[in-house]
C-alpha atoms as a PDB file:
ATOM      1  CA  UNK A   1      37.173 105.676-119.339  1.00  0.00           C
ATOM      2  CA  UNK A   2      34.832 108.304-118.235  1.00  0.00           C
ATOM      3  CA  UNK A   3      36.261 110.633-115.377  1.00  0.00           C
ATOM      4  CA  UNK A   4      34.520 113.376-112.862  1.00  0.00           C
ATOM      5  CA  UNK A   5      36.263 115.985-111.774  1.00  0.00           C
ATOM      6  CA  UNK A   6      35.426 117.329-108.727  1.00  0.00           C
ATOM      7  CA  UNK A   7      33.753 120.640-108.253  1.00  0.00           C
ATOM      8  CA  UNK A   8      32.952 121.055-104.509  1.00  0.00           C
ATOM      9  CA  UNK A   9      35.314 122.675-101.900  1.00  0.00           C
ATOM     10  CA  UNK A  10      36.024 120.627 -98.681  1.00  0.00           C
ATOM     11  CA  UNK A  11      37.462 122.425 -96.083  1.00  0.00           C
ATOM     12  CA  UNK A  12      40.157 124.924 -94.476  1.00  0.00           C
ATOM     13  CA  UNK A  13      43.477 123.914 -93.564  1.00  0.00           C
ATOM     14  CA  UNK A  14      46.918 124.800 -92.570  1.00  0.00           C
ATOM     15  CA  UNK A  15      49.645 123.722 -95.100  1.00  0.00           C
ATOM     16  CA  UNK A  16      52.832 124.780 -95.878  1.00  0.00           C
ATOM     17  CA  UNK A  17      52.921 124.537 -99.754  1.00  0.00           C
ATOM     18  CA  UNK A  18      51.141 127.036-101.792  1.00  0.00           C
ATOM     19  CA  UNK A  19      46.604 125.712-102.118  1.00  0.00           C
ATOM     20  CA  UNK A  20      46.468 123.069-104.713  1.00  0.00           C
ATOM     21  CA  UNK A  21      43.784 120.428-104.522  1.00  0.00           C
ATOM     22  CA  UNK A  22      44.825 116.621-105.833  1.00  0.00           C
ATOM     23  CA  UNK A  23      44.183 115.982-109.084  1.00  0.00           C
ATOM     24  CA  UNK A  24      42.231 112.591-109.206  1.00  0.00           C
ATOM     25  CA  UNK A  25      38.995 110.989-110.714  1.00  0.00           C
ATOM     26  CA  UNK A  26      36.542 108.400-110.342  1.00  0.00           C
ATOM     27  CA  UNK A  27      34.302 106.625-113.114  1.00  0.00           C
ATOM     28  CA  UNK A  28      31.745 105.381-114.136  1.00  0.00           C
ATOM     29  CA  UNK A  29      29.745 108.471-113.082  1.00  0.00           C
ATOM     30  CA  UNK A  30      27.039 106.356-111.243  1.00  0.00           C
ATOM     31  CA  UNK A  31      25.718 103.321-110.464  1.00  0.00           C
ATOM     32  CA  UNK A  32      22.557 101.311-111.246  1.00  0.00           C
ATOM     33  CA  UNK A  33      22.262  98.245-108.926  1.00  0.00           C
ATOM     34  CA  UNK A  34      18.995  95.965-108.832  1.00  0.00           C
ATOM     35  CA  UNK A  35      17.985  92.330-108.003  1.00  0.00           C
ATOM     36  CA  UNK A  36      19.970  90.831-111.014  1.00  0.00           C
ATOM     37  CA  UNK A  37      22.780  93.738-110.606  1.00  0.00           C
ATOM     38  CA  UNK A  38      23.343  93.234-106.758  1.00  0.00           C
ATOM     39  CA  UNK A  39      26.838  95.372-107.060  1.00  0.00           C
ATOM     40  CA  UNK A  40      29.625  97.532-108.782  1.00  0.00           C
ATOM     41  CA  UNK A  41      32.498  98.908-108.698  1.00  0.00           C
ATOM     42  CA  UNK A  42      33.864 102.428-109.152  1.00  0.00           C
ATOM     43  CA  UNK A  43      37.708 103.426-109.849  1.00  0.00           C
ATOM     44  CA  UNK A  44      39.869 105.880-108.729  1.00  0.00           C
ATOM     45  CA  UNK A  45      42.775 107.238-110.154  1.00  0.00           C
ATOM     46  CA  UNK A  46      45.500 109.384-108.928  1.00  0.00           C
ATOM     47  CA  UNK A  47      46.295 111.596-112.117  1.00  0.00           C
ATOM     48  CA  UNK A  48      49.005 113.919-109.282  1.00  0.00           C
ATOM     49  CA  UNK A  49      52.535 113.538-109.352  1.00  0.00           C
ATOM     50  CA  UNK A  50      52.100 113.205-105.622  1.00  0.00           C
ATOM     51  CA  UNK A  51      50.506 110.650-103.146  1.00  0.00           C
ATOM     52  CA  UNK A  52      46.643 111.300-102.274  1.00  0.00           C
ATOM     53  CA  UNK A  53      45.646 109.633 -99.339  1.00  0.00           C
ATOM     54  CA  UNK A  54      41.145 109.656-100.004  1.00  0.00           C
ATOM     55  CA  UNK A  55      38.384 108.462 -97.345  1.00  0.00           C
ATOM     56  CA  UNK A  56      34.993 106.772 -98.893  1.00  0.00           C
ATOM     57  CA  UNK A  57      31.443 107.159 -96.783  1.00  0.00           C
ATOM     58  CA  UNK A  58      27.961 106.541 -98.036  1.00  0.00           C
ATOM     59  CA  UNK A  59      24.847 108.516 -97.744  1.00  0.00           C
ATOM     60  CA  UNK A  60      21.179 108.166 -98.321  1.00  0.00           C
ATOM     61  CA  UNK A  61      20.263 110.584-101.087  1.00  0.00           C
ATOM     62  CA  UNK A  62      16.456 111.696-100.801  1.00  0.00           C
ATOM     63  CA  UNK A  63      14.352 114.755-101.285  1.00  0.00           C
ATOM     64  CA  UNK A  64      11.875 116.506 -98.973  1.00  0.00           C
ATOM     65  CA  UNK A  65       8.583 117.742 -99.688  1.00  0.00           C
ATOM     66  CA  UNK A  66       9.930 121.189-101.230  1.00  0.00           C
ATOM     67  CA  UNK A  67      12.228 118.951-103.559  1.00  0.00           C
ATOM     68  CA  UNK A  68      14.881 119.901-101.532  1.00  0.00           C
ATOM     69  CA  UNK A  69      18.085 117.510-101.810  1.00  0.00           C
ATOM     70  CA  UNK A  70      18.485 115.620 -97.965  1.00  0.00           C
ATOM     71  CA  UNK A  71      21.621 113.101 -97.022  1.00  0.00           C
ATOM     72  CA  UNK A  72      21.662 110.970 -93.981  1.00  0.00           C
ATOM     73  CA  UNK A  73      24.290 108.724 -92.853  1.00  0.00           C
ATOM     74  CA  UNK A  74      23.938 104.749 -94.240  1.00  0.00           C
ATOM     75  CA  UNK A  75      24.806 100.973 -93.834  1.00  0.00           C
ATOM     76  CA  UNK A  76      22.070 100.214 -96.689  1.00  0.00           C
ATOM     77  CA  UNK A  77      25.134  99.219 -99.132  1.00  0.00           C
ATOM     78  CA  UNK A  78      27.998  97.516 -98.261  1.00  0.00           C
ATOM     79  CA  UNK A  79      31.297  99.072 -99.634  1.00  0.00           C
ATOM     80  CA  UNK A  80      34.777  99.021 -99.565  1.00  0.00           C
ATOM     81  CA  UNK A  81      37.531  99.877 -98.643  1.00  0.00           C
ATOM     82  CA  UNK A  82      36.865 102.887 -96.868  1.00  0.00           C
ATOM     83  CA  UNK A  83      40.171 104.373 -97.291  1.00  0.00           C
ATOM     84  CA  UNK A  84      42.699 104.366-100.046  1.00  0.00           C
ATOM     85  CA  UNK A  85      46.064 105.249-100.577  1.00  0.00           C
ATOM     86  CA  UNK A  86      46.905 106.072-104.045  1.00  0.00           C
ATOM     87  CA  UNK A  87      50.573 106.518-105.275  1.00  0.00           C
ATOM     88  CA  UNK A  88      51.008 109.109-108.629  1.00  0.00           C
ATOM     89  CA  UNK A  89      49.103 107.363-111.272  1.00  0.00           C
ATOM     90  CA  UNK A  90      47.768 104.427-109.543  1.00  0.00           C
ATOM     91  CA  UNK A  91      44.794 103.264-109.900  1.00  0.00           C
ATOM     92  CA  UNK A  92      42.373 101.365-107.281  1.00  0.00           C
ATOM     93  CA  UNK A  93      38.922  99.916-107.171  1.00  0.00           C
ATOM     94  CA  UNK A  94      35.940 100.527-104.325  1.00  0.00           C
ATOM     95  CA  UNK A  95      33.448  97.427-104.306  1.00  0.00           C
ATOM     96  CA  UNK A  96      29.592  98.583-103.397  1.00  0.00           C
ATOM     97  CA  UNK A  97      26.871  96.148-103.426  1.00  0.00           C
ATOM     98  CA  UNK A  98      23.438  95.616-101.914  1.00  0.00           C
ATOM     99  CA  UNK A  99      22.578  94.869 -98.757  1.00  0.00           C
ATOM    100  CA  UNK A 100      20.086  92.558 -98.371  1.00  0.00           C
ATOM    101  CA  UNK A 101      16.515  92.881-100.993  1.00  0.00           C
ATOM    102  CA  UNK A 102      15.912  96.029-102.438  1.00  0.00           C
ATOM    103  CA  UNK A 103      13.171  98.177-101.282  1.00  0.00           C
ATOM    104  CA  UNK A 104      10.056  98.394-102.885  1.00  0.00           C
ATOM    105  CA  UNK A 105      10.326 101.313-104.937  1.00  0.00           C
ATOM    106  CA  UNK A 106      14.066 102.944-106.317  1.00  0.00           C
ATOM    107  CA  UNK A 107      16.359 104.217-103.647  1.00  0.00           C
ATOM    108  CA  UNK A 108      18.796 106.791-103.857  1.00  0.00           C
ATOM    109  CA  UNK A 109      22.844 107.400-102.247  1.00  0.00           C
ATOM    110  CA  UNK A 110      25.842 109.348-102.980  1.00  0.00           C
ATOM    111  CA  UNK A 111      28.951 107.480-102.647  1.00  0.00           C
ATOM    112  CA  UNK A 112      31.552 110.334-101.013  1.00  0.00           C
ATOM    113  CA  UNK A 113      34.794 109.665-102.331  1.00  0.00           C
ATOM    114  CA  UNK A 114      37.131 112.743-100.567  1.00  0.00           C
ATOM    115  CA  UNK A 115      40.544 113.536-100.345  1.00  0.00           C
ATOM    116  CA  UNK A 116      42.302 113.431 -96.620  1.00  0.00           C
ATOM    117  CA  UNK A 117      44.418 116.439 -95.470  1.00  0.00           C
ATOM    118  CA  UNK A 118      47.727 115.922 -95.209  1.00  0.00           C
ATOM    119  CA  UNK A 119      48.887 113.658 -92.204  1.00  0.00           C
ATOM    120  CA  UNK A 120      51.670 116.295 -91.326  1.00  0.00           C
ATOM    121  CA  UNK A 121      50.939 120.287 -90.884  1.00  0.00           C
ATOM    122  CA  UNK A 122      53.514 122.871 -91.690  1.00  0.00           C
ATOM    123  CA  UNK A 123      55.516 124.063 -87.987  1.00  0.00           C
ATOM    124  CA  UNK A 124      56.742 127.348 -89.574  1.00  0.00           C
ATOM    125  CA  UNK A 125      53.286 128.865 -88.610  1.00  0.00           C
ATOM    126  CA  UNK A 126      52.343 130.011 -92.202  1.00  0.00           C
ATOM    127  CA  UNK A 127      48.628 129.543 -93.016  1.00  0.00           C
ATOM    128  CA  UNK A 128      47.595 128.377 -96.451  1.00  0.00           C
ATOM    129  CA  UNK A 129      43.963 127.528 -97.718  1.00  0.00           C
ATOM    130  CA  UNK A 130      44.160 123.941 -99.059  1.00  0.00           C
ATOM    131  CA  UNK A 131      40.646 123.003-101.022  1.00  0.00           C
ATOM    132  CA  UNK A 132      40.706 119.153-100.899  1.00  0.00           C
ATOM    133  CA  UNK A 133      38.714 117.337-103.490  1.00  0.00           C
ATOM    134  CA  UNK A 134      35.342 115.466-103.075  1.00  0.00           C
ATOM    135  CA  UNK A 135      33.222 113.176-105.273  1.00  0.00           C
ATOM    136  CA  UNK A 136      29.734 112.812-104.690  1.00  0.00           C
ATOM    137  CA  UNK A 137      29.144 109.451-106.956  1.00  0.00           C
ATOM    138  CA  UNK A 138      25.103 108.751-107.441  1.00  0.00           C
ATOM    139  CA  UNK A 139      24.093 105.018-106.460  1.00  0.00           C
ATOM    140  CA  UNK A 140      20.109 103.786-107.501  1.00  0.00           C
ATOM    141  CA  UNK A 141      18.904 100.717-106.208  1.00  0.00           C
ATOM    142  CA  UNK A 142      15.756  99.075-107.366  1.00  0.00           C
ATOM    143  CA  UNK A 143      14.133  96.066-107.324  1.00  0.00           C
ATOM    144  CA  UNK A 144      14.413  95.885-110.759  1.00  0.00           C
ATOM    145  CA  UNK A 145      15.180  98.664-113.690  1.00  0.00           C
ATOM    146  CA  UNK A 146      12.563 100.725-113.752  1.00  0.00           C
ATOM    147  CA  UNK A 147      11.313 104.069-115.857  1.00  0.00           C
ATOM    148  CA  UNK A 148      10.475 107.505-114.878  1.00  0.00           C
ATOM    149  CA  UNK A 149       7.287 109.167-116.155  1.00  0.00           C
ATOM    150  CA  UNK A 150       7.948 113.405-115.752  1.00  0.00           C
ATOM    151  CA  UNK A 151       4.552 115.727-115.904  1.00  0.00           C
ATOM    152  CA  UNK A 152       4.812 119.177-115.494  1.00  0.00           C
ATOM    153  CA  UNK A 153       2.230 121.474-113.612  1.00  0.00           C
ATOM    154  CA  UNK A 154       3.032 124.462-114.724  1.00  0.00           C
ATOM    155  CA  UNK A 155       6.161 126.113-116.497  1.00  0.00           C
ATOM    156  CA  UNK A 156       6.527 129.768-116.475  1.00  0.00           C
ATOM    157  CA  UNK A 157       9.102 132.188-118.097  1.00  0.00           C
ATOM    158  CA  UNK A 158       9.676 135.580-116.118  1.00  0.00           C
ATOM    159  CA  UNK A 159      10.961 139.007-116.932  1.00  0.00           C
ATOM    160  CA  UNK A 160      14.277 138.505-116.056  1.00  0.00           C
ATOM    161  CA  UNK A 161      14.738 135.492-117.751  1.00  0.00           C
ATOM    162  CA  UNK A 162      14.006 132.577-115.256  1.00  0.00           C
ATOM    163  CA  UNK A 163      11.837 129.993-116.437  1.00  0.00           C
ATOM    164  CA  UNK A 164      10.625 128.124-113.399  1.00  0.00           C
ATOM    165  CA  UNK A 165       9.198 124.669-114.056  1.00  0.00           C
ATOM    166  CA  UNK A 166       7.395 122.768-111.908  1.00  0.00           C
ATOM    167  CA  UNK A 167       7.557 118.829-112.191  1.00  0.00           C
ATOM    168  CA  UNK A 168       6.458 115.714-110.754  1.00  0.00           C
ATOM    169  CA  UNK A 169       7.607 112.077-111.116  1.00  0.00           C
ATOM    170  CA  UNK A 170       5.068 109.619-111.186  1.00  0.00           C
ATOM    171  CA  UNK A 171       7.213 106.744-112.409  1.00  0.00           C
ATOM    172  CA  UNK A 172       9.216 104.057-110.529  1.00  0.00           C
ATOM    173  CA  UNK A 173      12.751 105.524-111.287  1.00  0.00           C
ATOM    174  CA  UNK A 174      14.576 108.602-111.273  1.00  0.00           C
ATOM    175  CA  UNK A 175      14.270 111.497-113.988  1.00  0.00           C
ATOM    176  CA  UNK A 176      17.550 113.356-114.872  1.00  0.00           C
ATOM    177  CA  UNK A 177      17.056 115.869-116.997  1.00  0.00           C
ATOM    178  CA  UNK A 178      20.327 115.979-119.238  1.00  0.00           C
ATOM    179  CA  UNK A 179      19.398 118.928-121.390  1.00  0.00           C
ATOM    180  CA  UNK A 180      16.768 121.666-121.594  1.00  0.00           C
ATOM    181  CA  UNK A 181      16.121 122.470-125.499  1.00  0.00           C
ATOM    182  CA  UNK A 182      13.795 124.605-127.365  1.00  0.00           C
ATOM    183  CA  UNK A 183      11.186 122.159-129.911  1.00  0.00           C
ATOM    184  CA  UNK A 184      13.417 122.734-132.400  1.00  0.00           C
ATOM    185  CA  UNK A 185      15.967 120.990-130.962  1.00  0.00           C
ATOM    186  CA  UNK A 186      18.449 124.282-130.144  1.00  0.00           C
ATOM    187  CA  UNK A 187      20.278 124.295-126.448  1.00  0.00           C
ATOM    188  CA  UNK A 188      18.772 126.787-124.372  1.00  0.00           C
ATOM    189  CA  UNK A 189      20.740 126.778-121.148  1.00  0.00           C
ATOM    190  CA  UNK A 190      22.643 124.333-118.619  1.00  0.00           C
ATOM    191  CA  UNK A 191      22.261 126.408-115.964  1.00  0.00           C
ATOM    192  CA  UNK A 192      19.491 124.233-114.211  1.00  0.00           C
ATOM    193  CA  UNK A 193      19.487 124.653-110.099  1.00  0.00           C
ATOM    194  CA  UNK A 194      18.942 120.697-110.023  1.00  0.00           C
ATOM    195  CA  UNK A 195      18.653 118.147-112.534  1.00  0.00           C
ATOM    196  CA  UNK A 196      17.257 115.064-110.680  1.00  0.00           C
ATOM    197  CA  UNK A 197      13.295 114.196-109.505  1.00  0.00           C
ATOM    198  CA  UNK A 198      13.010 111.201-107.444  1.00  0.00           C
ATOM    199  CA  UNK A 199       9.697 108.865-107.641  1.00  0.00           C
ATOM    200  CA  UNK A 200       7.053 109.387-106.417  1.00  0.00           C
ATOM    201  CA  UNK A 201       8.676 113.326-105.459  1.00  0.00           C
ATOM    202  CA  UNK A 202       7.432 116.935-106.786  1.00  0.00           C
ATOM    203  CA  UNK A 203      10.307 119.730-107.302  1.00  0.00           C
ATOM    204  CA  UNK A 204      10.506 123.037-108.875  1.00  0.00           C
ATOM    205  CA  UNK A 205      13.623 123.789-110.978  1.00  0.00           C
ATOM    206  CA  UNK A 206      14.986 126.806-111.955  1.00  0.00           C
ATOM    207  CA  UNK A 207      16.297 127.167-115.674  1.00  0.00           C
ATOM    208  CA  UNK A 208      18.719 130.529-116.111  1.00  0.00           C
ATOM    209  CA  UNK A 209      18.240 131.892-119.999  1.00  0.00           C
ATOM    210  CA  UNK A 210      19.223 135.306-119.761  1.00  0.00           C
ATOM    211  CA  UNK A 211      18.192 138.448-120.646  1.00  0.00           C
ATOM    212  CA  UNK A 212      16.148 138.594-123.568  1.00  0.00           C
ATOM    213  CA  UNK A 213      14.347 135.499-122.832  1.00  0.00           C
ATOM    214  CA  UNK A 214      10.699 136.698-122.834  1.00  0.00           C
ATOM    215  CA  UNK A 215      11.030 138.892-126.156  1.00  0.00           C
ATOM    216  CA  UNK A 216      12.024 135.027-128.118  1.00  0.00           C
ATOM    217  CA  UNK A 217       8.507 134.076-126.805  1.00  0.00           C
ATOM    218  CA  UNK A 218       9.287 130.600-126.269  1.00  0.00           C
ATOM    219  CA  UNK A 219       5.603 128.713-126.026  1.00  0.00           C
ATOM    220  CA  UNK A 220       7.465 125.499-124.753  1.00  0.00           C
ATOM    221  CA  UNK A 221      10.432 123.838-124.361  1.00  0.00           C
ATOM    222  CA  UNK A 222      12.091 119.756-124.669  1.00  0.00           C
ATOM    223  CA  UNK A 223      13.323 118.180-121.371  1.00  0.00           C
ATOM    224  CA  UNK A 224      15.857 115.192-122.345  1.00  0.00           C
ATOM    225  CA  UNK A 225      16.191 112.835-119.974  1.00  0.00           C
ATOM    226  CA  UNK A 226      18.261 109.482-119.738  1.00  0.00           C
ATOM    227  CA  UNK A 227      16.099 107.457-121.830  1.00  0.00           C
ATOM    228  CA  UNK A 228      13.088 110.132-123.154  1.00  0.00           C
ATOM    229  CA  UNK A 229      12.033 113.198-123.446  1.00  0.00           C
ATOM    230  CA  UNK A 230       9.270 115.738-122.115  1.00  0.00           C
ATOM    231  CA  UNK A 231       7.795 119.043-124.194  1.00  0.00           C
ATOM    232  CA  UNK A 232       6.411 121.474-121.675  1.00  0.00           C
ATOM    233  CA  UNK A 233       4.236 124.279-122.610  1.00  0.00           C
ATOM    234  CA  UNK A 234       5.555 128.050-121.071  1.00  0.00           C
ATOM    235  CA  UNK A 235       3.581 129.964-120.137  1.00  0.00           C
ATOM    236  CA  UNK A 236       4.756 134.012-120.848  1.00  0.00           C
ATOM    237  CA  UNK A 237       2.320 135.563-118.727  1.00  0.00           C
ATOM    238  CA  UNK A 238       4.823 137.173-116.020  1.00  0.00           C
ATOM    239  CA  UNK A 239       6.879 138.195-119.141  1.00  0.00           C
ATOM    240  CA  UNK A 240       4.316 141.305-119.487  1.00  0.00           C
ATOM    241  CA  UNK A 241       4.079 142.741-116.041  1.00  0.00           C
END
């Protein structure tokens, strides 16, 4: 069993004990549902030696003309339940399925899956930052499974060792670019400031490789995605001024 574990802070509380975040994942790691997968289910497990108490909420998961990441409240899927409450090592399952057809083209959400404060705050006055944990859990729904189709416009590599790259998706699915390689097949760097391009959607992404980039004069470089991958020419012109 796969788990995430989460990486995004919640929120500011009072608490008495010293700040500790529940320890607790979810798998899979996202969902595919379509006309002849109409739902799915995700589970959570408390992996804490003490009770976690976790809320679930849905959002629509879409990107504006910049490429920017948007979320909007939703009742497009039905889920549930909504709220769990998980004893130390207990595990529980959230339902989500379609609601209705699916649109025309691939939709996106993020299923939320966050841990409650505690019901009780401390009354000795002491204040304590508590980071609670969140999940956001990706959910595609499509007519039917579909395939992305990545182009790039341009990709270039600056002096500071940034290569910008910027890409469209003219498929019917989602690209998620899993790795960014050199031709030859070597890593080059997983710090990517997104990894997702929606149909239909055009995004620049930002690639970190450090220092010392330009002087490796990289002429192109291999996007894996889910089920492909995309070479990209560079372009080193920046490099030089």
């Amino acid at each position: 069993m796969y788990k995430l574990f989460a990486r995004i802070a919640a929120c500011i509380l009072l608490v008495a004990a010293p700040a500790q975040a529940a320890n607790f994942g979810v798998s899979p790691l996202s969902l595919d549902l379509h006309s002849q997968q109409r739902s799915g289910v995700v589970t959570v497990t408390n992996d804490d030696t003490k009770p976690v108490q976790i809320r679930v909420r849905l959002m629509r998961w879409s990107q504006d003309a910049d490429g920017a990441d948007k979320y909007d409240p939703s009742d497009d899927l039905v889920f549930f339940p909504k709220r769990l409450d998980l004893k130390p090592g207990e595990q529980k399952i959230v339902r989500a399925g379609i609601n209705g057809a699916p649109a025309g083209s691939e939709r996106a959400y993020r299923l939320f899956v966050e841990e409650l404060p505690p019901a009780e705050l401390p009354s000795d006055g002491q204040t304590k930052l508590s980071v609670l944990l969140t999940f956001a859990l990706p959910i595609f729904v499509a007519p039917a499974p579909g395939r992305s189709q990545l182009a790039s416009a341009a990709a270039e590599m600056t002096a500071d060792g940034r290569l910008t790259l910027a890409l469209r998706n003219d498929g019917s699915a989602r690209a998620r670019i899993s790795r960014l390689l050199a031709v030859d097949g070597t890593p080059l760097s997983d710090a990517l400031s997104a990894r997702y391009v929606f149909p239909g959607t055009s995004r620049t992404i930002i690639a970190e490789l450090g220092a010392g980039a330009c002087s490796r004069k990289i002429s192109a470089v291999k996007l894996d995605l889910d089920t492909s991958s995309v070479e990209v020419p560079v372009s080193q012109t920046l490099c030089k001024r």
